[in-house]
C-alpha atoms as a PDB file:
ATOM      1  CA  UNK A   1     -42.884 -18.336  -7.690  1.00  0.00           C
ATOM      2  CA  UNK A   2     -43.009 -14.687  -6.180  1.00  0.00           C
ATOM      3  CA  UNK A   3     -43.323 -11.942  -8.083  1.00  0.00           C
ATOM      4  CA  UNK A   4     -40.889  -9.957  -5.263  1.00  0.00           C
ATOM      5  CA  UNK A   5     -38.042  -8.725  -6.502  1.00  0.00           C
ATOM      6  CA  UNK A   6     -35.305 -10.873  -4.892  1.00  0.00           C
ATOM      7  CA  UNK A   7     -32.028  -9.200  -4.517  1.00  0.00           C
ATOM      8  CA  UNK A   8     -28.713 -10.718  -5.755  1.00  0.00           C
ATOM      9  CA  UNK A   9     -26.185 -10.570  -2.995  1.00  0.00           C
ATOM     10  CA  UNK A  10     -23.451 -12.215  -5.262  1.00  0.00           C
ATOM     11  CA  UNK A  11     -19.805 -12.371  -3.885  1.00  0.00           C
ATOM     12  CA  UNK A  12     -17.374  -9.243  -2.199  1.00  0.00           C
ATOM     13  CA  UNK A  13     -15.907  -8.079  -5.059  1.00  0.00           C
ATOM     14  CA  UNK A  14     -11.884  -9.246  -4.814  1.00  0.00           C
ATOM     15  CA  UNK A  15     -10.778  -6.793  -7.626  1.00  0.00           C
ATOM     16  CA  UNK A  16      -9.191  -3.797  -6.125  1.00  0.00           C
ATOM     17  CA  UNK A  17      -8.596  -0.602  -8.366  1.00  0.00           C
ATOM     18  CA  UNK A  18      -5.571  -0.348 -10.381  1.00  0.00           C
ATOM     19  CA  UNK A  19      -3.930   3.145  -9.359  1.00  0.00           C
ATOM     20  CA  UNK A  20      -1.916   4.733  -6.840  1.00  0.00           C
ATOM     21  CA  UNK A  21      -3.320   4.335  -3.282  1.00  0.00           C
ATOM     22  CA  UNK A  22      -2.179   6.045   0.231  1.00  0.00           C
ATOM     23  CA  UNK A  23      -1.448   4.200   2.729  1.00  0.00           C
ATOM     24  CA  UNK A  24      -0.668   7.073   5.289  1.00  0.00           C
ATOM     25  CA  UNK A  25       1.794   9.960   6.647  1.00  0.00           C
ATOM     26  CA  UNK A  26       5.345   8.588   5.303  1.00  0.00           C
ATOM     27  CA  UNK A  27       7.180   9.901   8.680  1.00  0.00           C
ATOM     28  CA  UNK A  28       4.653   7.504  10.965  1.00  0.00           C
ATOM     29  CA  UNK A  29       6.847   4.733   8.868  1.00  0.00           C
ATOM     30  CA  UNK A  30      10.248   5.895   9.271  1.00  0.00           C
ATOM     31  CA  UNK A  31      10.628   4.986  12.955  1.00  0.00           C
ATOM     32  CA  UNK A  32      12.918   1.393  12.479  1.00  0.00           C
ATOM     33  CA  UNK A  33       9.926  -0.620  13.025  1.00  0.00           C
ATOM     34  CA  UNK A  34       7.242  -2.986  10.478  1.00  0.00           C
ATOM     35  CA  UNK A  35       4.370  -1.761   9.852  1.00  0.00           C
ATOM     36  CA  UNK A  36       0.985  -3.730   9.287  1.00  0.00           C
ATOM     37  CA  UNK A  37      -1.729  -2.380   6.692  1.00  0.00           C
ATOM     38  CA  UNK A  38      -4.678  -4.104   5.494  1.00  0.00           C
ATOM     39  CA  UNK A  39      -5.047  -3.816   2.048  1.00  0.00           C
ATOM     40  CA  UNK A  40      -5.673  -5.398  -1.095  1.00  0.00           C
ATOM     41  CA  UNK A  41      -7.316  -8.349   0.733  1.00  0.00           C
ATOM     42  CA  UNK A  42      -4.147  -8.976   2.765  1.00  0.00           C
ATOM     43  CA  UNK A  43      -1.938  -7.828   4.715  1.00  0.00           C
ATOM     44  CA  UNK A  44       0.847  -5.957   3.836  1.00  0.00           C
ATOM     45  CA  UNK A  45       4.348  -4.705   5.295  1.00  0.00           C
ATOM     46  CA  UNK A  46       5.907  -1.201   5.263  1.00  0.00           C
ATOM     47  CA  UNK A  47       9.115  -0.119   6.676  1.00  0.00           C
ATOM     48  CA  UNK A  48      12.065   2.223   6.034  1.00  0.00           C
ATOM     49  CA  UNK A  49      15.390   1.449   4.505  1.00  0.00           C
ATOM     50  CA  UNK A  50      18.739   2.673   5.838  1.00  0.00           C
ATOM     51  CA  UNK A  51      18.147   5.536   3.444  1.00  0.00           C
ATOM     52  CA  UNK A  52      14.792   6.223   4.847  1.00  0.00           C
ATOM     53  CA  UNK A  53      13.179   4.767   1.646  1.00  0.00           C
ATOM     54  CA  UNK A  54       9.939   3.469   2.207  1.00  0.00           C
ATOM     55  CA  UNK A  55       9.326  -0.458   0.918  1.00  0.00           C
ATOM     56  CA  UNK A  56       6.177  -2.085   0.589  1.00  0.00           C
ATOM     57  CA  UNK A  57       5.712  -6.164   0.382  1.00  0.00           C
ATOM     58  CA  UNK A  58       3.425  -8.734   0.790  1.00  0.00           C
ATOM     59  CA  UNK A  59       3.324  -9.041   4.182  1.00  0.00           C
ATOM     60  CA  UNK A  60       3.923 -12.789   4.086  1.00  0.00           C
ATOM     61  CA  UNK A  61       7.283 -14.472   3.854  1.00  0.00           C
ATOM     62  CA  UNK A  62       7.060 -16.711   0.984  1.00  0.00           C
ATOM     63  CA  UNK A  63       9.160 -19.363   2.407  1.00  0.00           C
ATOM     64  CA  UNK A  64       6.533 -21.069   5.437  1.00  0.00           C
ATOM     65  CA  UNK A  65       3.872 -17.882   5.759  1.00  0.00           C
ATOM     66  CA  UNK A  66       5.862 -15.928   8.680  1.00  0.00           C
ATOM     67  CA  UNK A  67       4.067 -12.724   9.626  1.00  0.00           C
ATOM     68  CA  UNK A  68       6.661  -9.966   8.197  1.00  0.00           C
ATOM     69  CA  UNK A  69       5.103  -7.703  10.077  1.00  0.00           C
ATOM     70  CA  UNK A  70       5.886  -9.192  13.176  1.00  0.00           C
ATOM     71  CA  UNK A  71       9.398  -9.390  12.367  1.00  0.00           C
ATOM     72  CA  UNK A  72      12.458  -6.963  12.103  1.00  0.00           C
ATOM     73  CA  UNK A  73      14.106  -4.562  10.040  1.00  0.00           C
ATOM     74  CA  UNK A  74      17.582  -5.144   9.784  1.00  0.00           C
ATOM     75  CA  UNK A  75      20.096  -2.801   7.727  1.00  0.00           C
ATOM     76  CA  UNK A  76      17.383  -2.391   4.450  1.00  0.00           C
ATOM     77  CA  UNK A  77      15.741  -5.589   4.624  1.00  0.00           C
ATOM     78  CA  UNK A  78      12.953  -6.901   6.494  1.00  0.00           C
ATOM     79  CA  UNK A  79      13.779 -10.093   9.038  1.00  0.00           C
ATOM     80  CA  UNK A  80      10.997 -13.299   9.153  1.00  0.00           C
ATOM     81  CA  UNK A  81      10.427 -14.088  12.137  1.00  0.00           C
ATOM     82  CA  UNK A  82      10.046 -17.594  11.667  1.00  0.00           C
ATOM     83  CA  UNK A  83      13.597 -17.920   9.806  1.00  0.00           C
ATOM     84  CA  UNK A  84      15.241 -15.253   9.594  1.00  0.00           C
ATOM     85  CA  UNK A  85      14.859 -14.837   5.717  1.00  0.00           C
ATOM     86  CA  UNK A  86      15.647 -11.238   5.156  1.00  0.00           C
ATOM     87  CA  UNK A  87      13.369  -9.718   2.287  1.00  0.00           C
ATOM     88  CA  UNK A  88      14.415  -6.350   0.284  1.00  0.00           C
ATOM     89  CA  UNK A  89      11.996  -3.781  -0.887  1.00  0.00           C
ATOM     90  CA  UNK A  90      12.528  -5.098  -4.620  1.00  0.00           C
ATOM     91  CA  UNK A  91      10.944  -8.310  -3.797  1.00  0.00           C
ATOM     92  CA  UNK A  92      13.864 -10.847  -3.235  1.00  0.00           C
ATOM     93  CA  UNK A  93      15.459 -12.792  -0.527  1.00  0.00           C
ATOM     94  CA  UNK A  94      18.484 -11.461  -0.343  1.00  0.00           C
ATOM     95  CA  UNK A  95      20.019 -14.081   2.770  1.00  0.00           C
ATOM     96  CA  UNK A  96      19.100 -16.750   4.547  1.00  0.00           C
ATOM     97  CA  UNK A  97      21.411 -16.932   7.626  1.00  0.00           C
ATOM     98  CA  UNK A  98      21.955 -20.592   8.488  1.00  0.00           C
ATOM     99  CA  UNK A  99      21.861 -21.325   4.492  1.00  0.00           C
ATOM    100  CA  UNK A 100      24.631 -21.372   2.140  1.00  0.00           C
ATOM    101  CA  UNK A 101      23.198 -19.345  -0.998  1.00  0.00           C
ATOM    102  CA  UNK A 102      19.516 -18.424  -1.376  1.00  0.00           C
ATOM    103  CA  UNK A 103      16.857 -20.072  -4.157  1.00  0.00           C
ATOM    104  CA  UNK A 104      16.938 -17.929  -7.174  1.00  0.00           C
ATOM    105  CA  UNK A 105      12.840 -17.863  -7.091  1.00  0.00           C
ATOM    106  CA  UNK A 106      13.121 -16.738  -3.436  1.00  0.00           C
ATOM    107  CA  UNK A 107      10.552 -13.542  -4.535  1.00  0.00           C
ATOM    108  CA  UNK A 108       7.519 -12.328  -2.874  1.00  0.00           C
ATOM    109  CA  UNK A 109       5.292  -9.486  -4.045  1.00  0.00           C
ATOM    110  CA  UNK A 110       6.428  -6.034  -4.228  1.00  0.00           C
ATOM    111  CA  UNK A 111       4.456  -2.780  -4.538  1.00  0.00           C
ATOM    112  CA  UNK A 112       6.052   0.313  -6.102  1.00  0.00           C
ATOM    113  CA  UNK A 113       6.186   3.639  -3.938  1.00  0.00           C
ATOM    114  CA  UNK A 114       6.045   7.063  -4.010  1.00  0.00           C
ATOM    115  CA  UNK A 115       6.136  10.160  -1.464  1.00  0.00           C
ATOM    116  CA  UNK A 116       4.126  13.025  -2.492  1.00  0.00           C
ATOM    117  CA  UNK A 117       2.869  15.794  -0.418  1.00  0.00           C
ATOM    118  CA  UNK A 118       4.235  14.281   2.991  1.00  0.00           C
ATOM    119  CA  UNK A 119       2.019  10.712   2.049  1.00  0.00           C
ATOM    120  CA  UNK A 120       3.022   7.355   0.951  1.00  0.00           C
ATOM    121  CA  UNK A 121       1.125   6.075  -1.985  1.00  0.00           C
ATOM    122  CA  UNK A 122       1.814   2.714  -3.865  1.00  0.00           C
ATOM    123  CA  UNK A 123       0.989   1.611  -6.708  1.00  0.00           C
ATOM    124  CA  UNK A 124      -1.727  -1.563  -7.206  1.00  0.00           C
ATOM    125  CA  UNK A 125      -2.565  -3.388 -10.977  1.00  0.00           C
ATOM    126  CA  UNK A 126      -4.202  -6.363 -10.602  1.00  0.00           C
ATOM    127  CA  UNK A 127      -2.524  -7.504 -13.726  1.00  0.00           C
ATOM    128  CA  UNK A 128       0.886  -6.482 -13.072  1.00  0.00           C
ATOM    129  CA  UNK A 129       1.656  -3.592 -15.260  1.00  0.00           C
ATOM    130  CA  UNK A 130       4.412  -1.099 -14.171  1.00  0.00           C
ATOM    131  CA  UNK A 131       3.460   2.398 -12.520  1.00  0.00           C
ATOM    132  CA  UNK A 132       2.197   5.401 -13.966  1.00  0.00           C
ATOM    133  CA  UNK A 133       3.411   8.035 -12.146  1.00  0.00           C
ATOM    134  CA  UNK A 134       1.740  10.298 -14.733  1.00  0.00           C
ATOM    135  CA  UNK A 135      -1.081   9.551 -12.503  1.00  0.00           C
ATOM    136  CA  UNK A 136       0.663  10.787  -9.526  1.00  0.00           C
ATOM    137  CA  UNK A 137      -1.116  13.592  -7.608  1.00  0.00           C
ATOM    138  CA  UNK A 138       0.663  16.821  -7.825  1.00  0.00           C
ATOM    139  CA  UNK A 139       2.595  17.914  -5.945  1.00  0.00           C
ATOM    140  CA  UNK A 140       1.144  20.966  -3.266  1.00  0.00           C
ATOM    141  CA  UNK A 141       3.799  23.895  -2.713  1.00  0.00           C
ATOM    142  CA  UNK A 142       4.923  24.372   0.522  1.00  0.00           C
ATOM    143  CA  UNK A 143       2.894  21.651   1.966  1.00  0.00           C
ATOM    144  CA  UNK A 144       5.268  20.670   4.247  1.00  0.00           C
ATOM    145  CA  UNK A 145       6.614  23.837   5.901  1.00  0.00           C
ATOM    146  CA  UNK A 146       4.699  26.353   7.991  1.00  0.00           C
ATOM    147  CA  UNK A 147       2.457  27.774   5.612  1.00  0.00           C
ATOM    148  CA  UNK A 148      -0.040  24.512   6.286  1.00  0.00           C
ATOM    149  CA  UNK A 149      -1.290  22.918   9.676  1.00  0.00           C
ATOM    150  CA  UNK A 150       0.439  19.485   9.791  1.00  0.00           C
ATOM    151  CA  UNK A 151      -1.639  16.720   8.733  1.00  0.00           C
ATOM    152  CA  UNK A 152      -3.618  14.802  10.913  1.00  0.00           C
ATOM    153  CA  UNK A 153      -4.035  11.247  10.041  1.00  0.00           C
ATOM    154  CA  UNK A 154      -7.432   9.246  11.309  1.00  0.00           C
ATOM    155  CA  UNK A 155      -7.878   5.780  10.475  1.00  0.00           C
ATOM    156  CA  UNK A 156     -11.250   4.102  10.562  1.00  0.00           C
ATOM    157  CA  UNK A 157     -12.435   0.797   9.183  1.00  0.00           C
ATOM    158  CA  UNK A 158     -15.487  -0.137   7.440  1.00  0.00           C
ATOM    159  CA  UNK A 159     -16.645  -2.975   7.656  1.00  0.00           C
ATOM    160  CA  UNK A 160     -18.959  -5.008   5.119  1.00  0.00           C
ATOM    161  CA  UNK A 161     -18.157  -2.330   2.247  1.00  0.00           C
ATOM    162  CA  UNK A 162     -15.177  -2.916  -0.453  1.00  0.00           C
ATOM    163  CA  UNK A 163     -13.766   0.762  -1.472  1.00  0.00           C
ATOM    164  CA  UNK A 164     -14.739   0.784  -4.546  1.00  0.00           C
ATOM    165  CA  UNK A 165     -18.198   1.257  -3.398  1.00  0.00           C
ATOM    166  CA  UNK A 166     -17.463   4.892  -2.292  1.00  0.00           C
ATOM    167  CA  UNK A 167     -16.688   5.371  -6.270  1.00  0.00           C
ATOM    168  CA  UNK A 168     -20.809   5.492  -6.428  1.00  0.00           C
ATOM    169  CA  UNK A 169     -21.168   8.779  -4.065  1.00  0.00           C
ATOM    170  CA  UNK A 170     -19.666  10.602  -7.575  1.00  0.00           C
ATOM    171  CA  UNK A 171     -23.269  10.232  -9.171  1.00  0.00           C
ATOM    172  CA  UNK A 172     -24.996   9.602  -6.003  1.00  0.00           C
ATOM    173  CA  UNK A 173     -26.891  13.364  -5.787  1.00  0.00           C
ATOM    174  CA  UNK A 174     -30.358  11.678  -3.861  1.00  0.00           C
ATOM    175  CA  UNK A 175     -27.989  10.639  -0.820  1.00  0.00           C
ATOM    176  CA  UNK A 176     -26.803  14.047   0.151  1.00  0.00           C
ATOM    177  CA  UNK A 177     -30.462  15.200   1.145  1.00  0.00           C
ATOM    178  CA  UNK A 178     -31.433  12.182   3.405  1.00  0.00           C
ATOM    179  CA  UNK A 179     -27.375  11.333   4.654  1.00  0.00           C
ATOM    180  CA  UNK A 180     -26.047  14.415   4.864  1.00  0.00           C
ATOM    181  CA  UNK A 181     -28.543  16.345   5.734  1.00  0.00           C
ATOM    182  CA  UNK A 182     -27.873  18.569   2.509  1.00  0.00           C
ATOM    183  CA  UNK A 183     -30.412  20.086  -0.327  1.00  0.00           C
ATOM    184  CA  UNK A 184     -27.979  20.204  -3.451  1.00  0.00           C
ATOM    185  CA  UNK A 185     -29.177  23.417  -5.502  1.00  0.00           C
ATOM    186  CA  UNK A 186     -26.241  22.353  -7.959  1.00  0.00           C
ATOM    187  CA  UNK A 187     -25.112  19.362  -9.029  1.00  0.00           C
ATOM    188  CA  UNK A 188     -22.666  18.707 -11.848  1.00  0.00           C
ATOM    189  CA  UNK A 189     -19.673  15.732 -12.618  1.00  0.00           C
ATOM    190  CA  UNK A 190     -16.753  15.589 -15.403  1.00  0.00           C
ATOM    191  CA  UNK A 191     -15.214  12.702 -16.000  1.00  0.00           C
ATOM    192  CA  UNK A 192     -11.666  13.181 -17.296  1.00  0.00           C
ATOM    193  CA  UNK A 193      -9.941   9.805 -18.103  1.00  0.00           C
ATOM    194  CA  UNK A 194      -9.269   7.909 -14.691  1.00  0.00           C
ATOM    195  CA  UNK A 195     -10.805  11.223 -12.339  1.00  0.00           C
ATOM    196  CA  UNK A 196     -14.231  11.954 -11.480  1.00  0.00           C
ATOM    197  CA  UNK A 197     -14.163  16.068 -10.457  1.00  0.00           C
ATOM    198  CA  UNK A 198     -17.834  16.628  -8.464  1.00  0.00           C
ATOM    199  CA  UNK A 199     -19.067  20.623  -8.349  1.00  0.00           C
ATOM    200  CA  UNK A 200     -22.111  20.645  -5.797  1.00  0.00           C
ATOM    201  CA  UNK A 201     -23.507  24.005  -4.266  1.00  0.00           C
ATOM    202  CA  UNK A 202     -26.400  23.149  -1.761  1.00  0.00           C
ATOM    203  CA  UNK A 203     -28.644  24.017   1.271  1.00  0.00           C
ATOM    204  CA  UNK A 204     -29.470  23.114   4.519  1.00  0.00           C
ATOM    205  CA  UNK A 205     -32.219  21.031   5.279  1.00  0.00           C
ATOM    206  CA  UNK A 206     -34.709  23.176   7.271  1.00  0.00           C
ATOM    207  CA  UNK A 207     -36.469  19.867   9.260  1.00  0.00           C
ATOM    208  CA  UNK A 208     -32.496  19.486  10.417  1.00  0.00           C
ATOM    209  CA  UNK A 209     -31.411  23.313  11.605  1.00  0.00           C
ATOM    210  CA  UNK A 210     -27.636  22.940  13.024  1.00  0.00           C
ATOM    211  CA  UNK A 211     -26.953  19.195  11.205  1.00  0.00           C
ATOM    212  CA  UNK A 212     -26.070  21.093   7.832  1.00  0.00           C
ATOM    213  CA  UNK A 213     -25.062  24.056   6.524  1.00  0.00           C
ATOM    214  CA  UNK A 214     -25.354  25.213   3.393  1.00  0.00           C
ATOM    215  CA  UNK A 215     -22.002  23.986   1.344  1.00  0.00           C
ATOM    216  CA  UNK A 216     -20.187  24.187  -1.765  1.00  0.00           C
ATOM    217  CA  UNK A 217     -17.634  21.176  -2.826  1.00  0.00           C
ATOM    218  CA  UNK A 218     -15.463  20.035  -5.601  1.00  0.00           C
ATOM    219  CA  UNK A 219     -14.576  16.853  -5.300  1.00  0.00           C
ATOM    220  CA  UNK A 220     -12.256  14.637  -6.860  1.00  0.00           C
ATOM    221  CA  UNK A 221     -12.056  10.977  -6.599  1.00  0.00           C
ATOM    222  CA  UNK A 222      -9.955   8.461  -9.034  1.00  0.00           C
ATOM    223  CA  UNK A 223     -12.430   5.433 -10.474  1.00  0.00           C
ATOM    224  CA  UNK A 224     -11.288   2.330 -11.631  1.00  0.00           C
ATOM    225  CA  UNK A 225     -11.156   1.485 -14.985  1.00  0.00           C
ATOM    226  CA  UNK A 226     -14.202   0.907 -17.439  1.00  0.00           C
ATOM    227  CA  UNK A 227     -12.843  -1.980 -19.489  1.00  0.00           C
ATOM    228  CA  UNK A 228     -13.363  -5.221 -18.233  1.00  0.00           C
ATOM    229  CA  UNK A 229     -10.555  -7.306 -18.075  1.00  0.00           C
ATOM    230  CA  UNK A 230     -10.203 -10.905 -16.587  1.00  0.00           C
ATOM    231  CA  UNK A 231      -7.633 -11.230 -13.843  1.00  0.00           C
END
């Protein structure tokens, strides 16, 4: 026996949160093309209809496992490119070419969508329920003309960290000082239903001249639920 204090590395957590999510500017979709995202602990596909109406599936044709994203969009479904099984955005096969009629449980996973503010979001539940879009963010006014710089989307993966870790920077006030370089002077955090708001005034770190400046932030970040539910 050792009387060290062992840590518990346990398993990735596979639960992702249940809320709307963004997956990026909707315009960098609507070019005719599949799109690939990682998410959810799998890949997903995104892709315009004829309408310019953004879908979201698994990205995994149900019928052998054919890469959607590597296949086509054709009229306002999405083409396998194994088979040719063309998926719409509400989750069903809607023809199979070389095939008479297509199996009534031809259905793959579908993900709800919404455009707000020039972003698509969709909407995740690990047990299925429909969409809140009381949840939505609101909406900003004139966010898309030429009152506001255009956004500017970066992408950057993480590796080794699930995302509901960064939920923990919300009462997290020791990290500022030694990660960010930042002496909070004030520190506060409401919780209000599903979102965490963050008020922090702070400082500079003197031993770090020019890596900080003093700062004031309010921060908002959605958490996941607090009831525990088996999924």
């Amino acid at each position: 026996m050792t009387d060290t204090r062992l840590l518990d590395q346990g398993n990735a957590p596979i639960r992702f949160a249940r809320g709307w999510h963004c997956l990026g500017l909707a315009e960098d979709f609507r070019d005719g093309r599949p799109h690939a995202i990682e998410g959810f602990g799998t890949k997903l596909v995104v892709w315009a209809d004829s309408q310019g109406e953004l879908k979201v599936l698994d990205g995994f044709c149900r019928h052998m496992g054919g890469d959607l994203t590597q296949g086509e969009v054709k009229g306002d479904h999405i083409a396998c490119p194994f088979h040719d099984w063309r998926w719409s955005g509400d989750g069903k096969c809607k023809e199979i070419p070389y095939a008479r009629r297509v199996p009534l449980r031809a259905r793959t996973q579908r993900y709800e969508t919404s455009v707000r503010n020039g972003q698509l979001l969709i909407w995740n539940d690990p047990e299925g329920s429909a969409a809140d879009h009381d949840l939505l963010p609101p909406e900003l006014p004139d966010v898309m003309t030429d009152k506001y710089t255009p956004w500017s989307w970066h992408v950057k993966e993480i590796n080794g960290s699930h995302c509901r870790e960064l939920i923990d920077n919300v009462a997290d006030m020791a990290h500022f000082y030694y990660v960010h370089f930042a002496f909070p002077t004030s520190f506060r955090n409401i919780f209000e239903g599903h979102t965490a708001t963050q008020f922090m005034e702070s400082k500079g770190r003197p031993d770090k001249a020019g890596a900080a400046t003093a700062a004031r932030t309010r921060c908002c970040a959605p958490r996941p639920p607090t009831t525990a539910r088996r999924t």
